[in-house]
Structures are given as C-alpha cells and as structure tokens.
C-alpha atoms as a PDB file:
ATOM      1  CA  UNK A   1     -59.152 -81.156-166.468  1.00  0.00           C
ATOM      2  CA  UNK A   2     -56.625 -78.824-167.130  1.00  0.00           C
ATOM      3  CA  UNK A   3     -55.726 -75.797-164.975  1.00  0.00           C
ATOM      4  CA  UNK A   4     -55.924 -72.027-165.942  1.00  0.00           C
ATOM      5  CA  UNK A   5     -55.668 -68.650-164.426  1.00  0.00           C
ATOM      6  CA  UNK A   6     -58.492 -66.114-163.911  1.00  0.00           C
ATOM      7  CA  UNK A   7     -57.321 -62.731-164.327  1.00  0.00           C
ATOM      8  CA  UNK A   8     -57.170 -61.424-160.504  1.00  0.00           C
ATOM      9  CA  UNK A   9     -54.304 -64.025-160.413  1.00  0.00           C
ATOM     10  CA  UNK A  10     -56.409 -67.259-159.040  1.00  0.00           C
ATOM     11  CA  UNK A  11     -55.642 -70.712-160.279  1.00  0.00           C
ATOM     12  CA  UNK A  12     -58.885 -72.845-161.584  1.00  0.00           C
ATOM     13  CA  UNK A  13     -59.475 -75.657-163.585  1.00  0.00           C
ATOM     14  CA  UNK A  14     -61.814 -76.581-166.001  1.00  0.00           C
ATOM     15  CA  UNK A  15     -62.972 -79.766-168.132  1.00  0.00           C
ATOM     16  CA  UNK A  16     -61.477 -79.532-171.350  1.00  0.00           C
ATOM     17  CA  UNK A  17     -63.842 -81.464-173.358  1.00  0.00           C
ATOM     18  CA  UNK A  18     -66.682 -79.185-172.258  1.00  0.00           C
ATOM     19  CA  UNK A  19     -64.841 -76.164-174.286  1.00  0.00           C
ATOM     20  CA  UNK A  20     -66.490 -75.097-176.975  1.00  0.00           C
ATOM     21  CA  UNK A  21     -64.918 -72.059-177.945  1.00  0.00           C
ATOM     22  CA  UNK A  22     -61.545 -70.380-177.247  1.00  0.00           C
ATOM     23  CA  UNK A  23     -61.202 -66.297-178.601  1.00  0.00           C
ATOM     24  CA  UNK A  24     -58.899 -63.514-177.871  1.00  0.00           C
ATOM     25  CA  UNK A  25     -60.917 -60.104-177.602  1.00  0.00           C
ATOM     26  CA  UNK A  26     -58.461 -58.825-176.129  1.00  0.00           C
ATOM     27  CA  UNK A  27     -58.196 -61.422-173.008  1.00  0.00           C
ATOM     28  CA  UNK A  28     -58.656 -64.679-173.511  1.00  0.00           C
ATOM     29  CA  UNK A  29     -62.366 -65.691-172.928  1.00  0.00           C
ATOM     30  CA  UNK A  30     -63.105 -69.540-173.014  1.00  0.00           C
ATOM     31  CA  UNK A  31     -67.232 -70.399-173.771  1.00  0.00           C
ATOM     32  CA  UNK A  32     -68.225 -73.791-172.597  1.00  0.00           C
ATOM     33  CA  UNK A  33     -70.922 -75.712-173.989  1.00  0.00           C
ATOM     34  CA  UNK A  34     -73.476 -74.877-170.933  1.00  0.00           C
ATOM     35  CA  UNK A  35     -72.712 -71.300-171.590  1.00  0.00           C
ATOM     36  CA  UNK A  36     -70.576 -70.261-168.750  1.00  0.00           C
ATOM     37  CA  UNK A  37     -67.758 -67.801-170.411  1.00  0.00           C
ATOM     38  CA  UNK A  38     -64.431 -67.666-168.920  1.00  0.00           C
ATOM     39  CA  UNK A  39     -61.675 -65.349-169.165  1.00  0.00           C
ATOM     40  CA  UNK A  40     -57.952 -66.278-168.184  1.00  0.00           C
ATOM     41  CA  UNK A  41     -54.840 -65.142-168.463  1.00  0.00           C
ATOM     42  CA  UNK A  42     -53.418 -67.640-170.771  1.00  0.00           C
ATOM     43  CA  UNK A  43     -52.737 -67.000-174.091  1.00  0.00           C
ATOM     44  CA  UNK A  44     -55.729 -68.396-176.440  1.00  0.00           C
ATOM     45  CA  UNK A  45     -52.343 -70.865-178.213  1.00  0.00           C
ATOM     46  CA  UNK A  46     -51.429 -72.209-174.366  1.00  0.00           C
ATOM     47  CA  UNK A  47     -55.141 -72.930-173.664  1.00  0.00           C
ATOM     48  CA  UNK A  48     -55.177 -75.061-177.042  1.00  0.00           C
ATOM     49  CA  UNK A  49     -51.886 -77.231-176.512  1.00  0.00           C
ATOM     50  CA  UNK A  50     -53.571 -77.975-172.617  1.00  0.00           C
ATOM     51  CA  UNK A  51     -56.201 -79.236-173.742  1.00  0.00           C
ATOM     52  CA  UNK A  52     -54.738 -80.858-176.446  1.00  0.00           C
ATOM     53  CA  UNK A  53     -52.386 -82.477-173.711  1.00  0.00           C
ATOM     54  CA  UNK A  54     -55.043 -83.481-171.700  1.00  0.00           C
ATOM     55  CA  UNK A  55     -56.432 -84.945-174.677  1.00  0.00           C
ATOM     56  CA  UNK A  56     -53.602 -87.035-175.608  1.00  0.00           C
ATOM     57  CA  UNK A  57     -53.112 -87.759-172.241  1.00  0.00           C
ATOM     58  CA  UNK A  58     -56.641 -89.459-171.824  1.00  0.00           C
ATOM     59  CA  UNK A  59     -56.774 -91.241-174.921  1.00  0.00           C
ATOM     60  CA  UNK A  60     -53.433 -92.649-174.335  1.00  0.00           C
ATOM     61  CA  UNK A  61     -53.621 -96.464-174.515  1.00  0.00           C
ATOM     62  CA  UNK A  62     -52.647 -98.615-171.817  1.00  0.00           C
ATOM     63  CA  UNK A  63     -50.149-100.431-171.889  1.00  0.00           C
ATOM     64  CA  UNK A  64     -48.602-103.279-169.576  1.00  0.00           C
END
C-alpha cells in the first residue's frame, strides 16, 4: 500500500500492484485495474518511485 493525497487535501492509500496506469492531464489521475480512476496531488514521478518503494520493499528477501 502506499499512501497518496486526493486533491481536497485528504490522505488515502491505495494497493500499488493494482495500478495500472499513472497520467498527468493536468492532475495526476491513477486508473486501477478494476477501473476505479483516481486523482491525487502527487506528481505522476512521486507516485512511480512509491510504488516502486513499496515494491522493493515487498520483494525484499529475508534475511536472519
């Protein structure tokens, strides 16, 4: 999950690996694979490296 910001100013968060499309037109609207559009406040670039994060982050191995 990584968190955003709608545009009224409200924090959210949304599953990363159900993104299926980030664009800039001129806010940045996120389209997820059920549909559902979403437009935050982040730049489109920021939205990337979070999920890229979280990506990393999950796939991280574990280590003792």
């Amino acid at each position: 999950m990584i968190q955003l910001t709608r545009l009224n100013g409200q924090p959210f968060v949304v599953n990363a690996e159900k993104i299926r499309t980030v664009e800039t037109i001129p806010d940045t609207m996120i389209c997820c694979e059920d549909g559902e559009r979403l437009i935050v406040k982040e730049e489109m670039t920021e939205v990337i490296r979070r999920a890229i994060d979280y990506a990393r982050l999950i796939r991280k191995p574990v280590t003792e």
